[in-house]
C-alpha atoms as a PDB file:
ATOM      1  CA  UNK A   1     109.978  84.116  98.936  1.00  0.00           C
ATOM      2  CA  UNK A   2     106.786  83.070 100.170  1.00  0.00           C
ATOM      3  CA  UNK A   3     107.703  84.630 103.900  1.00  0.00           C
ATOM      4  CA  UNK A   4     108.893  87.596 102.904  1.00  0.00           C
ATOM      5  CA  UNK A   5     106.423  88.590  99.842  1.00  0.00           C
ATOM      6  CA  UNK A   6     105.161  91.688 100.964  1.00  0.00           C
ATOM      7  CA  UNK A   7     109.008  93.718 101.375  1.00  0.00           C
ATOM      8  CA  UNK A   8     109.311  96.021  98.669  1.00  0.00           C
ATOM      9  CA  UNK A   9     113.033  95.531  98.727  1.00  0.00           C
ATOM     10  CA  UNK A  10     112.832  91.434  97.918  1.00  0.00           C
ATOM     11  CA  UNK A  11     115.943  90.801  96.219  1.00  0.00           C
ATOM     12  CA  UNK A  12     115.999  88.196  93.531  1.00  0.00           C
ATOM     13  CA  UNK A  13     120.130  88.287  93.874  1.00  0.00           C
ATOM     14  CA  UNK A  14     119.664  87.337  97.482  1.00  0.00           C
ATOM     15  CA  UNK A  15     117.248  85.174  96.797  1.00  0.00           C
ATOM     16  CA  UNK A  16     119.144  83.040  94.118  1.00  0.00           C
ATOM     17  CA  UNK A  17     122.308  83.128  96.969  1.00  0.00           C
ATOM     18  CA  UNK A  18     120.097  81.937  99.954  1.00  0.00           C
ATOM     19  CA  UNK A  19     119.591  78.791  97.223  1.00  0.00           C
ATOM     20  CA  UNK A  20     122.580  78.369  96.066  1.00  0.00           C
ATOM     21  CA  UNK A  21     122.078  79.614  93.198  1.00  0.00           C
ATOM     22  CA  UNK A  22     123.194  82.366  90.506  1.00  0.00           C
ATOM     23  CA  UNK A  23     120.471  84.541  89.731  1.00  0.00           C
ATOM     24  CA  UNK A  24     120.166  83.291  85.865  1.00  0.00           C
ATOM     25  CA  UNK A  25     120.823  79.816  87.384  1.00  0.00           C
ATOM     26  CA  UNK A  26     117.894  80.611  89.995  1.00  0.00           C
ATOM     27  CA  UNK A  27     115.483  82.085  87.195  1.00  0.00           C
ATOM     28  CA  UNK A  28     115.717  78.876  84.595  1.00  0.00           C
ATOM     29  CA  UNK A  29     115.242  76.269  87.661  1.00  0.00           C
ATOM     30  CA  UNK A  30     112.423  78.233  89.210  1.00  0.00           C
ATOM     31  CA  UNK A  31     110.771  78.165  85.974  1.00  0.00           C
ATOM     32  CA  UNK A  32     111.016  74.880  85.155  1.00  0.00           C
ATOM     33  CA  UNK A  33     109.601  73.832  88.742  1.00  0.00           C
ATOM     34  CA  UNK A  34     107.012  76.329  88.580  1.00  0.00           C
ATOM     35  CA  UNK A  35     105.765  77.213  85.644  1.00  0.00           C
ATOM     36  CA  UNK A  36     106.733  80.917  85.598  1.00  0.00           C
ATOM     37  CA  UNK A  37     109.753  83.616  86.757  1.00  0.00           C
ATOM     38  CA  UNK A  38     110.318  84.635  90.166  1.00  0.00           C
ATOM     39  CA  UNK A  39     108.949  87.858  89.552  1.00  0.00           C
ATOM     40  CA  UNK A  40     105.918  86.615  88.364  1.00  0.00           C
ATOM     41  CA  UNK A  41     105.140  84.360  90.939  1.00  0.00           C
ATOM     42  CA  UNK A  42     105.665  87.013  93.043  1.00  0.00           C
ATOM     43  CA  UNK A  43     103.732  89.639  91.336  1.00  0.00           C
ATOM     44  CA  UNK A  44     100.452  86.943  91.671  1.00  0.00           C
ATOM     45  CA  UNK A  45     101.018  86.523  94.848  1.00  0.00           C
ATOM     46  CA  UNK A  46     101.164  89.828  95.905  1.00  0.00           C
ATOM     47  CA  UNK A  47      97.376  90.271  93.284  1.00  0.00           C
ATOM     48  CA  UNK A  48      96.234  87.219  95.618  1.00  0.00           C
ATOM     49  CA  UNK A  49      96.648  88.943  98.742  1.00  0.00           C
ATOM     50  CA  UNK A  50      95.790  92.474  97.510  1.00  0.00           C
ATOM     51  CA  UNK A  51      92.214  90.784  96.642  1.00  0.00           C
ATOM     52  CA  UNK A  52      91.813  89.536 100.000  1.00  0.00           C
ATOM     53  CA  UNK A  53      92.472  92.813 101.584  1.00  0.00           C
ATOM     54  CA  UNK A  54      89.901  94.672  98.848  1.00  0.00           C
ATOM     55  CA  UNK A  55      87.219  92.342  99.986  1.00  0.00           C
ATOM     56  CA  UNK A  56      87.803  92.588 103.594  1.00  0.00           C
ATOM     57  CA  UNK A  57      89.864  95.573 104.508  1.00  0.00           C
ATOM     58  CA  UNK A  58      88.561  99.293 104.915  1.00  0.00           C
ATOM     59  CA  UNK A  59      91.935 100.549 103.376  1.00  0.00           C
ATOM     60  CA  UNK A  60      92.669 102.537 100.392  1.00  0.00           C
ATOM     61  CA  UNK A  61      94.183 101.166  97.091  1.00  0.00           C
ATOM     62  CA  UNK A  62      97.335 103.086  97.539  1.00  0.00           C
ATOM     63  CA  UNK A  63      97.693 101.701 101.387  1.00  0.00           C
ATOM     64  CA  UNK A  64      97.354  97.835  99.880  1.00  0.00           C
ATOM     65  CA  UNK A  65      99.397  98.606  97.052  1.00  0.00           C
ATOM     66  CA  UNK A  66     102.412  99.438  99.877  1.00  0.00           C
ATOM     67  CA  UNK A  67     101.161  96.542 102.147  1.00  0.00           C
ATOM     68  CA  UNK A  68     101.710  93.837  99.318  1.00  0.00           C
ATOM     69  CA  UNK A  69     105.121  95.121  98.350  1.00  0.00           C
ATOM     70  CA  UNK A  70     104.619  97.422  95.027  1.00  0.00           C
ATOM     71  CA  UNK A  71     106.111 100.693  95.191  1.00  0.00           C
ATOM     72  CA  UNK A  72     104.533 101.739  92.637  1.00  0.00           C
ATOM     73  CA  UNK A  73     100.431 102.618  92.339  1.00  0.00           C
ATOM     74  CA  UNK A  74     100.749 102.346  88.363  1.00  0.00           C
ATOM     75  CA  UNK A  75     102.083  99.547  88.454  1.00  0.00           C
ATOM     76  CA  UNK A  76     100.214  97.901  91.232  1.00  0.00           C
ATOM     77  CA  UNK A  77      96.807  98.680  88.989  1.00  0.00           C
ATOM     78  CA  UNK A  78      98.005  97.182  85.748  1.00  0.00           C
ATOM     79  CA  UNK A  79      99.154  94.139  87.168  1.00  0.00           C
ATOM     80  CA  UNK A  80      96.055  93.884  89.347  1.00  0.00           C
ATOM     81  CA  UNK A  81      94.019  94.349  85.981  1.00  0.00           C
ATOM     82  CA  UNK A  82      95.851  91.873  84.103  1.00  0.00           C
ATOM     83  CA  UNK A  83      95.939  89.161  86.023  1.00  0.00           C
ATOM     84  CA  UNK A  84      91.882  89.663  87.535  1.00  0.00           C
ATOM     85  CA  UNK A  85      90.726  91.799  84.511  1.00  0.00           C
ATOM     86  CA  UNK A  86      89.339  94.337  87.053  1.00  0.00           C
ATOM     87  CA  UNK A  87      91.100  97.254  88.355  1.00  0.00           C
ATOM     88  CA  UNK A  88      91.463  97.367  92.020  1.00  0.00           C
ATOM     89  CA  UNK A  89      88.499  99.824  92.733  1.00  0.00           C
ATOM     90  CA  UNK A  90      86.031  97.760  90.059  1.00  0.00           C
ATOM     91  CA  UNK A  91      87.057  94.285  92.340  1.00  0.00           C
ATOM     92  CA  UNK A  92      86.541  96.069  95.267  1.00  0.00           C
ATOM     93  CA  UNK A  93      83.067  97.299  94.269  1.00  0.00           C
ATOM     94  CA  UNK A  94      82.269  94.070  92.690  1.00  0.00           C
ATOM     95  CA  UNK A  95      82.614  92.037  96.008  1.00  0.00           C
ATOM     96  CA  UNK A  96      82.362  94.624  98.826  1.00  0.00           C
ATOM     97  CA  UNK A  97      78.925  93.687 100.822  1.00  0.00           C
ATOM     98  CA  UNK A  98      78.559  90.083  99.512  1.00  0.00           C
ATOM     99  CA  UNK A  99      80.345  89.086 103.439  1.00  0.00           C
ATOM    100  CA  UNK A 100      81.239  89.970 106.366  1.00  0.00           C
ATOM    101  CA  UNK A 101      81.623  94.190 107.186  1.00  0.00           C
ATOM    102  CA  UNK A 102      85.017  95.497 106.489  1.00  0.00           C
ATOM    103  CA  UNK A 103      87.481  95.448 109.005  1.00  0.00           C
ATOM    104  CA  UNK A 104      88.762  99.243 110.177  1.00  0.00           C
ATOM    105  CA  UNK A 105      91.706 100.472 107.907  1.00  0.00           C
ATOM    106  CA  UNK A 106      93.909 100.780 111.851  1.00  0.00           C
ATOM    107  CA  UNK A 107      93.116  97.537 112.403  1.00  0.00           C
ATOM    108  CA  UNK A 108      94.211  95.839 108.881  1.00  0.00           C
ATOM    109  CA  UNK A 109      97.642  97.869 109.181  1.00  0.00           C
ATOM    110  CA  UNK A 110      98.669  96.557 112.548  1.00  0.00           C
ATOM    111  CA  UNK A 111      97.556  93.215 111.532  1.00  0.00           C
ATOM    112  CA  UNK A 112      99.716  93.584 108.338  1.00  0.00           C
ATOM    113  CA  UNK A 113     102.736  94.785 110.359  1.00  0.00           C
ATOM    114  CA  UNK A 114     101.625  98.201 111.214  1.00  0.00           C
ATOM    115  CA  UNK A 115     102.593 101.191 109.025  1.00  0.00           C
ATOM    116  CA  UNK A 116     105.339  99.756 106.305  1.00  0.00           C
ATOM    117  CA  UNK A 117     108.346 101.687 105.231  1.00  0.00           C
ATOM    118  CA  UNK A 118     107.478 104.591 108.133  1.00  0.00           C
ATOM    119  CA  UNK A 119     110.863 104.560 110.699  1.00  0.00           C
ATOM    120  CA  UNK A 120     110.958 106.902 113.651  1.00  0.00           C
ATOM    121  CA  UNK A 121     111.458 110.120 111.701  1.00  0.00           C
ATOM    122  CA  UNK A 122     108.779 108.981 109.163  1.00  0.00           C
ATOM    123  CA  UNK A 123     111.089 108.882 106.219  1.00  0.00           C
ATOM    124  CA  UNK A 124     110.612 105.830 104.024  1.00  0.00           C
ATOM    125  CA  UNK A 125     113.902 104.327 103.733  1.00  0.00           C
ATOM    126  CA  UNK A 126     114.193 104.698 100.522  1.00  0.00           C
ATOM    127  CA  UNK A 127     116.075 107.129  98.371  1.00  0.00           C
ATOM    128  CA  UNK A 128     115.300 109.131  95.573  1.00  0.00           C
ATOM    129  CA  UNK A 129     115.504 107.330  91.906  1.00  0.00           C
ATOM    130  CA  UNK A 130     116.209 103.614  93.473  1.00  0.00           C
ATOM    131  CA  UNK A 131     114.313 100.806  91.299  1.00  0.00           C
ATOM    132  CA  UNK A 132     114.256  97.648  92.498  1.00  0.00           C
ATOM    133  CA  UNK A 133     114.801  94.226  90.366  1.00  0.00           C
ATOM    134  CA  UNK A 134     110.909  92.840  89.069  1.00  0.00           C
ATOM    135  CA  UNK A 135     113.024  89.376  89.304  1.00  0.00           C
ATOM    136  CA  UNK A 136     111.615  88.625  85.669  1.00  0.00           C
ATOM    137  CA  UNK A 137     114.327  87.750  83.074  1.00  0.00           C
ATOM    138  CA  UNK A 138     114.234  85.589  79.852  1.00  0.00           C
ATOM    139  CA  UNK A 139     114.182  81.594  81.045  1.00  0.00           C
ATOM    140  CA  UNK A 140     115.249  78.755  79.209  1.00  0.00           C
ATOM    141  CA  UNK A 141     117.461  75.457  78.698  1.00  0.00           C
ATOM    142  CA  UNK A 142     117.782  72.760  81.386  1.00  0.00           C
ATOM    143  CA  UNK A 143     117.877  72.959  85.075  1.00  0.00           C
ATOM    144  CA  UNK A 144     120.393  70.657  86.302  1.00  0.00           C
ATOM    145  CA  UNK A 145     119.404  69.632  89.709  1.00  0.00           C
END
């Protein structure tokens, strides 16, 4: 999970398999071990590394919120507030200027794997009305290990 954070299409199913694992199986024992859900350790992840690109980054909100793997802005900004209590512009203006200048939006985008979800006819990949999994689901009982 930790290597492949930033896809959009992270599969919690595929995930569980690569373990071992069934995917309620996968849930309860990553809880246990960690202290929270797949999903959420993968949502604050994904908040960790979207604060590193506000501070240092010259890129838009919306082209971070693609780069750390949400698909969605809304969503990207409510989880961003929750977990820093700051939306993603007030961080940025909070810490903007206290460093180093910003490195050029081109720049940032190669260096995060150039421009995601963009194949050679510039379609996205993805169709109309998928969702994807969040990963969360209700944990509980014992892990055997």
């Amino acid at each position: 999970m930790d290597r492949d954070w930033a896809e959009a299409g992270l599969d919690l199913d595929a995930v569980a398999a690569h373990a071992g694992y069934s995917r309620y199986h996968f849930v309860r024992c990553f809880k246990e071990a960690y202290g929270e859900t797949p999903g959420q350790y993968l949502t604050r992840r994904r908040i960790e590394r979207a604060e590193e690109m506000l501070r240092s980054a010259d890129l838009s909100v919306t082209e971070i919120c693609g780069l750390v793997g949400f698909s969605s802005l809304g969503t990207f900004s409510s989880r961003f507030k929750r977990q820093t209590g700051l939306t993603p512009s007030e961080y940025r203006a909070k810490h903007v200027g206290r460093g180093a200048a910003l490195i050029p939006g081109c720049y940032a985008m190669l260096w995060a794997g150039g421009f995601p979800g963009r194949g050679p006819s510039g379609s996205t990949g993805q169709g109309a009305g998928e969702e994807r999994n969040s990963g969360e689901a209700e944990a509980g009982g014992d892990c055997l290990r």
